[in-house]
C-alpha atoms as a PDB file:
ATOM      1  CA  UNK A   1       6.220  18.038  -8.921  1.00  0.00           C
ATOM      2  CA  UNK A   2       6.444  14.109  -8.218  1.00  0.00           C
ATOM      3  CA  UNK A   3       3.005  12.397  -9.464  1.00  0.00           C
ATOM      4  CA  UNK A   4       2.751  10.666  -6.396  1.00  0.00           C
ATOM      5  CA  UNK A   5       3.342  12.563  -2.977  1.00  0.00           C
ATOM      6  CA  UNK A   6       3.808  10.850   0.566  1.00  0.00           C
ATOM      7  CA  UNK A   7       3.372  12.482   3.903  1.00  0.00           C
ATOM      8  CA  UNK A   8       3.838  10.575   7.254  1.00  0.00           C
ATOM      9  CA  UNK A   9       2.338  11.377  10.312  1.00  0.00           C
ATOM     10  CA  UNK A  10       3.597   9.081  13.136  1.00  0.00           C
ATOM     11  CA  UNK A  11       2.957   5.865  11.984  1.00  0.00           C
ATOM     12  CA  UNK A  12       0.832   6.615   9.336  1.00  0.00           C
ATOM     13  CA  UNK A  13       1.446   7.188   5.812  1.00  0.00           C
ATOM     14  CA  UNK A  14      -0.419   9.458   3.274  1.00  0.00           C
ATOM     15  CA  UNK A  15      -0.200   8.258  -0.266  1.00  0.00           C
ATOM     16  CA  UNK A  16      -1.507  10.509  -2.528  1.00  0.00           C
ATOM     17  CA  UNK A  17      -1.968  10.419  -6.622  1.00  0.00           C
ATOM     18  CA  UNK A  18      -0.567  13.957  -8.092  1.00  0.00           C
ATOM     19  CA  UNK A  19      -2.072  13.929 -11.518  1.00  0.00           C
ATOM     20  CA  UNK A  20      -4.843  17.024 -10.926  1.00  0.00           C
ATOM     21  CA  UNK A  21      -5.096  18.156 -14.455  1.00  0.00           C
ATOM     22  CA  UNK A  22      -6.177  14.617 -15.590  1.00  0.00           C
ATOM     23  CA  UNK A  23      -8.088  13.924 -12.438  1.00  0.00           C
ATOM     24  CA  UNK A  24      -5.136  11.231 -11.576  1.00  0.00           C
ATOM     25  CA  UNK A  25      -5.033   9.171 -14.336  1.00  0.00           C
ATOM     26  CA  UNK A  26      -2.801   6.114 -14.664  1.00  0.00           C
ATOM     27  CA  UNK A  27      -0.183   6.663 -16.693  1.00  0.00           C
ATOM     28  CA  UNK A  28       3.374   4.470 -16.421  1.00  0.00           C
ATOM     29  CA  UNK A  29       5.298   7.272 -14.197  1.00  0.00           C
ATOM     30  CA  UNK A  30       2.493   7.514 -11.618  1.00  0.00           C
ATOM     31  CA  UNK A  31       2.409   3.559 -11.319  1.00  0.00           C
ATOM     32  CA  UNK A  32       5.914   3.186 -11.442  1.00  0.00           C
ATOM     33  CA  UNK A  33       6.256   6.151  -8.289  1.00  0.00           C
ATOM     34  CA  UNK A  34       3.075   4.124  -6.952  1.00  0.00           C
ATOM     35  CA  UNK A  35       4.695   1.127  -7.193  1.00  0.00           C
ATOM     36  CA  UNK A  36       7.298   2.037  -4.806  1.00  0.00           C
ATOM     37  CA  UNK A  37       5.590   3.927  -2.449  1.00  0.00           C
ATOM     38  CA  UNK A  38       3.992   0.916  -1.436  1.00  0.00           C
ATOM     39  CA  UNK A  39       7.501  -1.338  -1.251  1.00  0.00           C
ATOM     40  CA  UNK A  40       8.739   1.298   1.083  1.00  0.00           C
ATOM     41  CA  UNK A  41       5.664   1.619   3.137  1.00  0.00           C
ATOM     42  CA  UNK A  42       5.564  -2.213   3.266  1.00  0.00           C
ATOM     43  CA  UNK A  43       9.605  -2.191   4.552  1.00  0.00           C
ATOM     44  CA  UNK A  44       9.172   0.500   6.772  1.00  0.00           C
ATOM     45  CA  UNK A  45       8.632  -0.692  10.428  1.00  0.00           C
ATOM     46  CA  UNK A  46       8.085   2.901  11.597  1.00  0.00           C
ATOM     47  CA  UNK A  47       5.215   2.566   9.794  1.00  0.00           C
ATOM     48  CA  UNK A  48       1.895   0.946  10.355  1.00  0.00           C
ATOM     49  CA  UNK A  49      -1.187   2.008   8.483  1.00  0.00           C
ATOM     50  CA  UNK A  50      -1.485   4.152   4.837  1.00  0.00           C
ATOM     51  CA  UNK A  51      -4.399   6.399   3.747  1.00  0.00           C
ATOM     52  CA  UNK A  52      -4.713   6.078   0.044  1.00  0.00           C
ATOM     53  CA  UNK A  53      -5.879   9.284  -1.549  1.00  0.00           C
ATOM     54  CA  UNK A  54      -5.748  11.790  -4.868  1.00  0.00           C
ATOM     55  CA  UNK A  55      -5.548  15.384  -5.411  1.00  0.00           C
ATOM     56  CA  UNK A  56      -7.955  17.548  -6.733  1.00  0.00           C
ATOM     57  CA  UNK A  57     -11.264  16.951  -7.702  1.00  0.00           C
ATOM     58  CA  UNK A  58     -10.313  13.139  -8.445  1.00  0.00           C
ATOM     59  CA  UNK A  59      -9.056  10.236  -6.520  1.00  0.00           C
ATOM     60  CA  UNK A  60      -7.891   8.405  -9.759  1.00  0.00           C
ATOM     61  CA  UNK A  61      -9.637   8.402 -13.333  1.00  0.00           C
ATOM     62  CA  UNK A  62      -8.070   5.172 -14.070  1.00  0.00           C
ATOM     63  CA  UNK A  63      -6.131   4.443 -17.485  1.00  0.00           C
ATOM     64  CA  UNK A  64      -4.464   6.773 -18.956  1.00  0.00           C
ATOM     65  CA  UNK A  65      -6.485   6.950 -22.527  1.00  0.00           C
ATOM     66  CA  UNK A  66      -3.962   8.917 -24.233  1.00  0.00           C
ATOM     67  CA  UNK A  67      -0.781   7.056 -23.112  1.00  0.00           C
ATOM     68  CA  UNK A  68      -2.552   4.025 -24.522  1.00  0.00           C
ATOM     69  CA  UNK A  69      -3.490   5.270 -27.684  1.00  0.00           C
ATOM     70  CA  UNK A  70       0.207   6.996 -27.951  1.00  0.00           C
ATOM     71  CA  UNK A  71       1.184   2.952 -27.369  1.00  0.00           C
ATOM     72  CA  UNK A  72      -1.025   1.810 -29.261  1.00  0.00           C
ATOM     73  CA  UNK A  73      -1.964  -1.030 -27.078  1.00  0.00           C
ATOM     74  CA  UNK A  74      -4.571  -0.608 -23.979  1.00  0.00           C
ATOM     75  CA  UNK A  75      -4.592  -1.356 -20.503  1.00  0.00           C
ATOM     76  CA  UNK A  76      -1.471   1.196 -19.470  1.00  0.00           C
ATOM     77  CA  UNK A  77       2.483   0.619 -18.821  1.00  0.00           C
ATOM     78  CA  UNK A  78       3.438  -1.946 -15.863  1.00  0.00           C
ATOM     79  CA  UNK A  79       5.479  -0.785 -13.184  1.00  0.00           C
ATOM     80  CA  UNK A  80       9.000  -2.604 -13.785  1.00  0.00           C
ATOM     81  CA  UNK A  81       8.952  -3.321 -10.343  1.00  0.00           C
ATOM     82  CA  UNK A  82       5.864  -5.220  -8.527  1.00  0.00           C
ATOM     83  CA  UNK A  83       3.663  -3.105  -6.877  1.00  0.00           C
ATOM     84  CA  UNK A  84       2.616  -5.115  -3.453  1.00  0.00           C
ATOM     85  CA  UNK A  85      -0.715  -3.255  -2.978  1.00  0.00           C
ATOM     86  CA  UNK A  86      -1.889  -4.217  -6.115  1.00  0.00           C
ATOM     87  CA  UNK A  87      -0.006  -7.484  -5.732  1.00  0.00           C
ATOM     88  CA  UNK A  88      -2.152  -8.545  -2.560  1.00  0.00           C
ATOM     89  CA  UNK A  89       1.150  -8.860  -0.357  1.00  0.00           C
ATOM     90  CA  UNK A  90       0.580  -5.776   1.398  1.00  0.00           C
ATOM     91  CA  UNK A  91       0.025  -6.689   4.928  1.00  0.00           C
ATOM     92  CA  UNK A  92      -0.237  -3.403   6.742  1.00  0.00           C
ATOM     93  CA  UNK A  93      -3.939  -2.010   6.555  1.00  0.00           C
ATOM     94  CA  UNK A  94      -4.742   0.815   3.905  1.00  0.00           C
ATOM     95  CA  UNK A  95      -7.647   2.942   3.997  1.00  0.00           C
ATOM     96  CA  UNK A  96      -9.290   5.154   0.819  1.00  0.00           C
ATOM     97  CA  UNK A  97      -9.878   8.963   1.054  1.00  0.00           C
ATOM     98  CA  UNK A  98     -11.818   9.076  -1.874  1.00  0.00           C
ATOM     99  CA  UNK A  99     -11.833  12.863  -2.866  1.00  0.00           C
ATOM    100  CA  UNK A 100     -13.792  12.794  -6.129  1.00  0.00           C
ATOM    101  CA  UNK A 101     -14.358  10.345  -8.947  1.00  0.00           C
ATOM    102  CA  UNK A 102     -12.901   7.007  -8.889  1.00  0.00           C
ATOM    103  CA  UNK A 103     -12.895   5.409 -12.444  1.00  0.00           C
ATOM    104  CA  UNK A 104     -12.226   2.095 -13.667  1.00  0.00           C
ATOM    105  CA  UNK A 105      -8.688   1.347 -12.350  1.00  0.00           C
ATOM    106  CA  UNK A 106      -9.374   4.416  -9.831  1.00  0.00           C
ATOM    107  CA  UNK A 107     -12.346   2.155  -8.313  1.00  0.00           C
ATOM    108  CA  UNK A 108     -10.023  -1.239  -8.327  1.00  0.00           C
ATOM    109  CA  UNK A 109      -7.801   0.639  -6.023  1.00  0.00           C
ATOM    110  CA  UNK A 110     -10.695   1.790  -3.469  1.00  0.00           C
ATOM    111  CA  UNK A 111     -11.614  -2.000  -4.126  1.00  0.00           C
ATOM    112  CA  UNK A 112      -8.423  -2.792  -3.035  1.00  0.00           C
ATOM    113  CA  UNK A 113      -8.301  -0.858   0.471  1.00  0.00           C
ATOM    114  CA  UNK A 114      -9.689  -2.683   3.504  1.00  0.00           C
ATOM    115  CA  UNK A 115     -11.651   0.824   4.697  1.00  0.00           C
ATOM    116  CA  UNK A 116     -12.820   3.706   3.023  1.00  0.00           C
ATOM    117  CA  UNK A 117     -14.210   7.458   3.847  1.00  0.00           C
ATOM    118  CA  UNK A 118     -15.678   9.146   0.344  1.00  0.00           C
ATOM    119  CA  UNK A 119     -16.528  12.842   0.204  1.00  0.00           C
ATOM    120  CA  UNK A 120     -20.074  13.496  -0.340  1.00  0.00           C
ATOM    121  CA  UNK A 121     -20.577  13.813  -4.421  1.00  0.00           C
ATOM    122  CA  UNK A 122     -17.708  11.723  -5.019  1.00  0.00           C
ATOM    123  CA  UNK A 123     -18.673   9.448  -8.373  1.00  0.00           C
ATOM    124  CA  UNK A 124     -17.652   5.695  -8.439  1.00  0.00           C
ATOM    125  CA  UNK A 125     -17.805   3.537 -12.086  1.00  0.00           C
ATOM    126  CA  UNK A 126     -16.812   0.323 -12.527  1.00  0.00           C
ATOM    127  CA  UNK A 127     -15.742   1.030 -16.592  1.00  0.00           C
ATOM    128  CA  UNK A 128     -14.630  -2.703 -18.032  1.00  0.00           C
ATOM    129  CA  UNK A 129     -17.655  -2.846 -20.406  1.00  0.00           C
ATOM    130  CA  UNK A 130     -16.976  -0.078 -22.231  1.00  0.00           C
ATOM    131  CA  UNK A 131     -13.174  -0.551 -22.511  1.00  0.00           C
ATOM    132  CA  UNK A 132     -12.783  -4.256 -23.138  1.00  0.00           C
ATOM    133  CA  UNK A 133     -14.637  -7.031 -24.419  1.00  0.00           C
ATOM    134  CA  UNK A 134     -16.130  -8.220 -21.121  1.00  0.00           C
ATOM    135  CA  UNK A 135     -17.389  -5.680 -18.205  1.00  0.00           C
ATOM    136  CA  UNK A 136     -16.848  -5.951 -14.800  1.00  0.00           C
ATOM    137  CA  UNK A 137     -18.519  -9.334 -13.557  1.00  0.00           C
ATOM    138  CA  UNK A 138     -16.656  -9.715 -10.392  1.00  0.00           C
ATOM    139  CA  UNK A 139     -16.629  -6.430  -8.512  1.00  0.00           C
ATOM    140  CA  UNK A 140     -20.090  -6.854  -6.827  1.00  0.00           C
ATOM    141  CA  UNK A 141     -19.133 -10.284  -6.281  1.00  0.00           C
ATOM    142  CA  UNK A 142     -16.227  -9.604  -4.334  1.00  0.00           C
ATOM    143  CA  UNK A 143     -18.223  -6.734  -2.134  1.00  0.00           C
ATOM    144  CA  UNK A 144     -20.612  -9.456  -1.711  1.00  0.00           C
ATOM    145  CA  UNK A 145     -23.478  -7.103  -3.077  1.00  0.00           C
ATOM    146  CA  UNK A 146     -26.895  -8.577  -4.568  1.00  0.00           C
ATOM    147  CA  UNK A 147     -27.129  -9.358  -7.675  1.00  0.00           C
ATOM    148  CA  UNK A 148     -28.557  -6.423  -9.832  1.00  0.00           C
ATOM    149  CA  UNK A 149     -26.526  -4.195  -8.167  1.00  0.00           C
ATOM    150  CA  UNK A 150     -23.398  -6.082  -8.984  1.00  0.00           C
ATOM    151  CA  UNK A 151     -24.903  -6.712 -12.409  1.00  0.00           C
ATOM    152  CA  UNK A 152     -25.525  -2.396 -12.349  1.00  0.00           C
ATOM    153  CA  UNK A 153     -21.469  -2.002 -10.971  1.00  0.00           C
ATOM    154  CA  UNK A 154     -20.768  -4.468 -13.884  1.00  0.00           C
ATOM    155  CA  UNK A 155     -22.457  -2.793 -17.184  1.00  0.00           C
ATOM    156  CA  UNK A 156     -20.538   0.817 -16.347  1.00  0.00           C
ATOM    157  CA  UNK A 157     -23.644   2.484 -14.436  1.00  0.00           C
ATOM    158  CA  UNK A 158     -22.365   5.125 -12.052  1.00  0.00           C
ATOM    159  CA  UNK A 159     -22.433   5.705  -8.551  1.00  0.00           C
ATOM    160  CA  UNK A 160     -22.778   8.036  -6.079  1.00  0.00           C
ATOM    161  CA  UNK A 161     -20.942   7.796  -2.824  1.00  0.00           C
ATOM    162  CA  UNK A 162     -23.832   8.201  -1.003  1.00  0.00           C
ATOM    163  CA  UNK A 163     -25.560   5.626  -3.146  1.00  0.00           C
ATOM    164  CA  UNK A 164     -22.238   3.578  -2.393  1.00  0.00           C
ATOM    165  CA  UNK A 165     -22.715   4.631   1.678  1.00  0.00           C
ATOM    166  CA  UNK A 166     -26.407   3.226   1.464  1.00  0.00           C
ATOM    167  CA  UNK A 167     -25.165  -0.240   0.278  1.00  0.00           C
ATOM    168  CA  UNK A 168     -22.202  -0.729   2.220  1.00  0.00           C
ATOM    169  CA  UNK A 169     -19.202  -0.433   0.305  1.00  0.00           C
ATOM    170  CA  UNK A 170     -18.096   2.662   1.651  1.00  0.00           C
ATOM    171  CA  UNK A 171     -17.664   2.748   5.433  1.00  0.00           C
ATOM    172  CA  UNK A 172     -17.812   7.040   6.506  1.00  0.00           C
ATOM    173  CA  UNK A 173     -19.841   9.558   4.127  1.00  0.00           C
ATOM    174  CA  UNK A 174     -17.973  12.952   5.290  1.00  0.00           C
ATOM    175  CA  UNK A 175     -17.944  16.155   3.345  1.00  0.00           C
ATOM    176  CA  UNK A 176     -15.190  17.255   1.330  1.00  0.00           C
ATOM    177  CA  UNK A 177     -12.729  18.844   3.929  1.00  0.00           C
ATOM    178  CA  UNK A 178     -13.410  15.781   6.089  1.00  0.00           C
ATOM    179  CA  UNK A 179     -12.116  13.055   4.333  1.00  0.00           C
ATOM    180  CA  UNK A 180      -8.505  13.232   5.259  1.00  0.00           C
ATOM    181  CA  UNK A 181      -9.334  13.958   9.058  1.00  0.00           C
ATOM    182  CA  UNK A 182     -11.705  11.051   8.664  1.00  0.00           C
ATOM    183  CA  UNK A 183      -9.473   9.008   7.202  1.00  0.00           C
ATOM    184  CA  UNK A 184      -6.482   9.864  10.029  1.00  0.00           C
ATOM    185  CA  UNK A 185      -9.506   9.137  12.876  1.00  0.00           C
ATOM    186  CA  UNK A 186      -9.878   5.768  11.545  1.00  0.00           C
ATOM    187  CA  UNK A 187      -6.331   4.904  11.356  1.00  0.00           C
ATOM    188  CA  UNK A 188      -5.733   6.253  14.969  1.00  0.00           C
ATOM    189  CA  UNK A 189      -7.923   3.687  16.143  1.00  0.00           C
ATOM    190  CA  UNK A 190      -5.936   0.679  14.286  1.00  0.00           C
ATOM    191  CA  UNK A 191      -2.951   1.821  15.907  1.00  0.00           C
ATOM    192  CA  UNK A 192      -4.659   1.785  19.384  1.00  0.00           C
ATOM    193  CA  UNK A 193      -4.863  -2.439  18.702  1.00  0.00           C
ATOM    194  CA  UNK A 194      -2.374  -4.804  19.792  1.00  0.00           C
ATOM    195  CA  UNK A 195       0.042  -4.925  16.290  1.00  0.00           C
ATOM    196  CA  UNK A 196      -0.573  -8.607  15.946  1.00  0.00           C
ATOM    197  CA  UNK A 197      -4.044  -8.523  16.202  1.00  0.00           C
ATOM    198  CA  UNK A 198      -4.261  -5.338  13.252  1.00  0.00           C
ATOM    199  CA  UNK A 199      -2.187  -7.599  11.087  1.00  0.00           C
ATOM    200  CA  UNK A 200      -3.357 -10.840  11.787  1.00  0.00           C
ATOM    201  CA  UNK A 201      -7.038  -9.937  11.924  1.00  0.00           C
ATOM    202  CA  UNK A 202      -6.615  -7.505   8.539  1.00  0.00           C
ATOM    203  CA  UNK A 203      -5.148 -10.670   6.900  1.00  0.00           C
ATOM    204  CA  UNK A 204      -7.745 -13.327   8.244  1.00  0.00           C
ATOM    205  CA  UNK A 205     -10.802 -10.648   6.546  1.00  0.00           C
ATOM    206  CA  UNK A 206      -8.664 -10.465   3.307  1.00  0.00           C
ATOM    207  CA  UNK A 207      -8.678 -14.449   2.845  1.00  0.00           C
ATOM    208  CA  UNK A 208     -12.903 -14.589   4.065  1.00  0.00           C
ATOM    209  CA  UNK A 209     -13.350 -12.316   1.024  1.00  0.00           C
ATOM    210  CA  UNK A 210     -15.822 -13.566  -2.024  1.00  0.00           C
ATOM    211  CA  UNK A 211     -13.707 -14.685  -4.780  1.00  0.00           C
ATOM    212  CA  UNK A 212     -14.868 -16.231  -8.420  1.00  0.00           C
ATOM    213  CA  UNK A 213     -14.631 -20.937  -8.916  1.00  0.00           C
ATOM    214  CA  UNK A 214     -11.819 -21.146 -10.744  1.00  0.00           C
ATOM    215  CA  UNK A 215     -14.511 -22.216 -13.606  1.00  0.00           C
ATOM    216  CA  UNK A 216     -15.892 -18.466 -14.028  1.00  0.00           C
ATOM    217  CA  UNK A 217     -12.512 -17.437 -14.113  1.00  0.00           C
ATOM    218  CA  UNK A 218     -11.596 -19.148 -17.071  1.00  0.00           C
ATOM    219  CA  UNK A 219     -14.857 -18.728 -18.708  1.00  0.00           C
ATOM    220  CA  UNK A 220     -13.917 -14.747 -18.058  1.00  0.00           C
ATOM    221  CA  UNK A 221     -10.153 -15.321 -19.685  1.00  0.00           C
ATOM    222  CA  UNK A 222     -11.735 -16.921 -22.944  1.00  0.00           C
ATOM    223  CA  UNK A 223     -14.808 -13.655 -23.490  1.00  0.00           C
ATOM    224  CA  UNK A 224     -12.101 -11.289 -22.557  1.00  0.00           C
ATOM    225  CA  UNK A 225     -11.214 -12.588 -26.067  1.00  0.00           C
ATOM    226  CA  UNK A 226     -14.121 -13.100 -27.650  1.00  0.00           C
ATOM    227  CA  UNK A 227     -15.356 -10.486 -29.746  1.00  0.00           C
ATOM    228  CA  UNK A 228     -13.129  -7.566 -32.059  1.00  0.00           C
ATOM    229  CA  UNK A 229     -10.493  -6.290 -31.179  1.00  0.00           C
ATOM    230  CA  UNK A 230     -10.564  -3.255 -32.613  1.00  0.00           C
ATOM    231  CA  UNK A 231     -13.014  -2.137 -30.281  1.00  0.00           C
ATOM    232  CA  UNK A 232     -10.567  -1.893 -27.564  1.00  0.00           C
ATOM    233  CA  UNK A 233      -8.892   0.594 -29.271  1.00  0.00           C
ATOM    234  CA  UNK A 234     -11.906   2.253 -30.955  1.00  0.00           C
ATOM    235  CA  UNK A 235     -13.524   2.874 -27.363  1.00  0.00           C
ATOM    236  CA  UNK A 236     -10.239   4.883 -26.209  1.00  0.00           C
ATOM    237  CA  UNK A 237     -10.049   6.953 -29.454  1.00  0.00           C
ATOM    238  CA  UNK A 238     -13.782   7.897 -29.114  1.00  0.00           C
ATOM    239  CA  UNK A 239     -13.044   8.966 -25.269  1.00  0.00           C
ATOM    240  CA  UNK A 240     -10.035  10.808 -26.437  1.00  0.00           C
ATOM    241  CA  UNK A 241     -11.552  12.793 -29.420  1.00  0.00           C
ATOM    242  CA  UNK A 242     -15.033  13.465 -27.591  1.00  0.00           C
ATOM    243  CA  UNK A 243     -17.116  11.471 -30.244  1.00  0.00           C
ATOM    244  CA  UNK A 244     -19.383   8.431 -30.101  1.00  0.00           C
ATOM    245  CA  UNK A 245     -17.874   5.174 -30.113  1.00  0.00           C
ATOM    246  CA  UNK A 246     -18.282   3.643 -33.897  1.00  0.00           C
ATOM    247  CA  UNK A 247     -17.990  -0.386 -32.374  1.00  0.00           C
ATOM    248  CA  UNK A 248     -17.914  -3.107 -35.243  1.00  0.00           C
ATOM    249  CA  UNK A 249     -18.959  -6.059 -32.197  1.00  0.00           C
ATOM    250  CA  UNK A 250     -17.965  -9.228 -33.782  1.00  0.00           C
ATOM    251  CA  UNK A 251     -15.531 -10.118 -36.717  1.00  0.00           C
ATOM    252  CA  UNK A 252     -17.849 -12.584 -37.409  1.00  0.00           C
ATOM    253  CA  UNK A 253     -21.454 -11.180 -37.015  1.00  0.00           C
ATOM    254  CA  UNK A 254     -22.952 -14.711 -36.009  1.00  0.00           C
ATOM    255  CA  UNK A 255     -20.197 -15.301 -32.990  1.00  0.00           C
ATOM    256  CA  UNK A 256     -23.099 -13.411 -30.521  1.00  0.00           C
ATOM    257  CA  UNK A 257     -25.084 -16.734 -30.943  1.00  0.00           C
ATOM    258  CA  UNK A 258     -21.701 -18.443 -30.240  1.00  0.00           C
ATOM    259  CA  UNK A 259     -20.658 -17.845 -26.614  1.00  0.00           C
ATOM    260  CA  UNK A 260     -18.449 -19.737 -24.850  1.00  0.00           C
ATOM    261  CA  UNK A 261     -19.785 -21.811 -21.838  1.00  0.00           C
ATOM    262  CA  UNK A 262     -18.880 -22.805 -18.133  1.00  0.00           C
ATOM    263  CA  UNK A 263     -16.634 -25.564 -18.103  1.00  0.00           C
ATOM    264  CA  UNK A 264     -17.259 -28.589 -15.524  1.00  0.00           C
ATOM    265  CA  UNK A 265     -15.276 -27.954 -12.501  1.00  0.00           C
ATOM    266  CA  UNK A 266     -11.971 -29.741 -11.935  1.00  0.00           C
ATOM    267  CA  UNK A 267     -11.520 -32.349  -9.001  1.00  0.00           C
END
């Protein structure tokens, strides 16, 4: 069975992960089938609206753990070919079916969609911070959520979907069996809307989005690097082997006192 399915009805297209058995983790076939699902939903003028969703009791886990320690190198395979949802040059409106947990790279691609309907119990985590050397500052930012909730999203807390309902990052709280016929409701009305106006006004709320100075940026590129190494790896051979985590923190023990700092901004 393909690890990515696609089903159209009329003019909309359901994309969904296939990966049950590891609740639809990344690995590089799935992203390389995801990757062009998307290019041929983008080329396809037949079609005008996707519903993003998994199978099972996931929607994505994110990284594949054991096809990075198999590499030996984390973050997963790239597709070989670009992937315009991820890319940002998607311009026909998706929306999430979340069906169960979304995890790390499984929430950056509910992040991703401009609507979303989550089953009731679903589980959200934002997992940066205990995969790299820096957790996951921006999310909250870009939903525009106050700060100790995006400071919660960014130190791995979970979520609940209703929790995520309450707070406005998920727009329909169904229950399980609803999702998809929530998700085809709401993309039924986009296709009621002049074309121009789904695709012009879908573009125009993707640019109004929050988005990191440039500054914070590169103070994020240089503590992505700061710290050792080996804990990248060490965190996905703990997950892997069901064990706690043995984390050495710095190579040098006295670099926690030495953070790097915002830079002025450029003019």
């Amino acid at each position: 069975m393909a690890v990515v399915e696609t089903e159209r009805h009329g003019q909309i297209l359901i994309v969904r992960m296939n990966r049950p058995e590891r609740l639809n983790a990344l690995n590089g076939e799935m992203r390389n089938q995801l990757a062009e699902a998307w290019t041929a939903f983008r080329r396809d003028d037949a079609l005008e609206v996707a519903i993003f969703t998994g199978t099972g009791r996931g929607f994505c886990a994110g990284e594949d753990m054991k096809e990075s320690l198999a590499d030996g190198a984390p973050g997963g395979r790239h597709a070989p070919i670009e992937d315009p949802f991820n890319a940002g040059t998607l311009e026909k409106p998706v929306i999430a079916a979340v069906n169960g947990f979304a995890m790390g790279g499984g929430f950056m691609l509910v992040e991703r969609t401009d609507l979303r309907v989550a089953a009731r119990g679903a589980v959200f985590e934002v997992s940066e911070a205990k995969r790299w050397l820096l957790g996951g500052y921006n999310h909250g930012h870009l939903a525009n959520l106050p700060f100790p909730i995006a400071m919660e999203m960014a130190l791995g807390f979970r979520f609940t979907a209703e929790r995520f309902y309450e707070i406005g990052f998920v727009n329909r709280l169904v229950q399980p069996d609803q999702v998809i016929p929530s998700a085809l409701e709401m993309a039924e009305h986009l296709l009621t809307l002049p074309p121009a106006s789904r695709v012009n006004t879908v573009h125009m709320m993707r640019q109004m989005r929050p988005a990191p100075a440039p500054e914070l940026n590169r103070l994020a590129k240089a503590l992505h690097e700061y710290g050792a190494k080996s804990d990248l790896m060490e965190s996905r051979a703990a997950f892997a082997e069901k064990r706690p985590p043995r984390f050495k923190g710095w190579d040098d023990p006295q670099d926690r006192y030495r953070l790097p700092k915002v830079d002025a901004p450029q003019r």
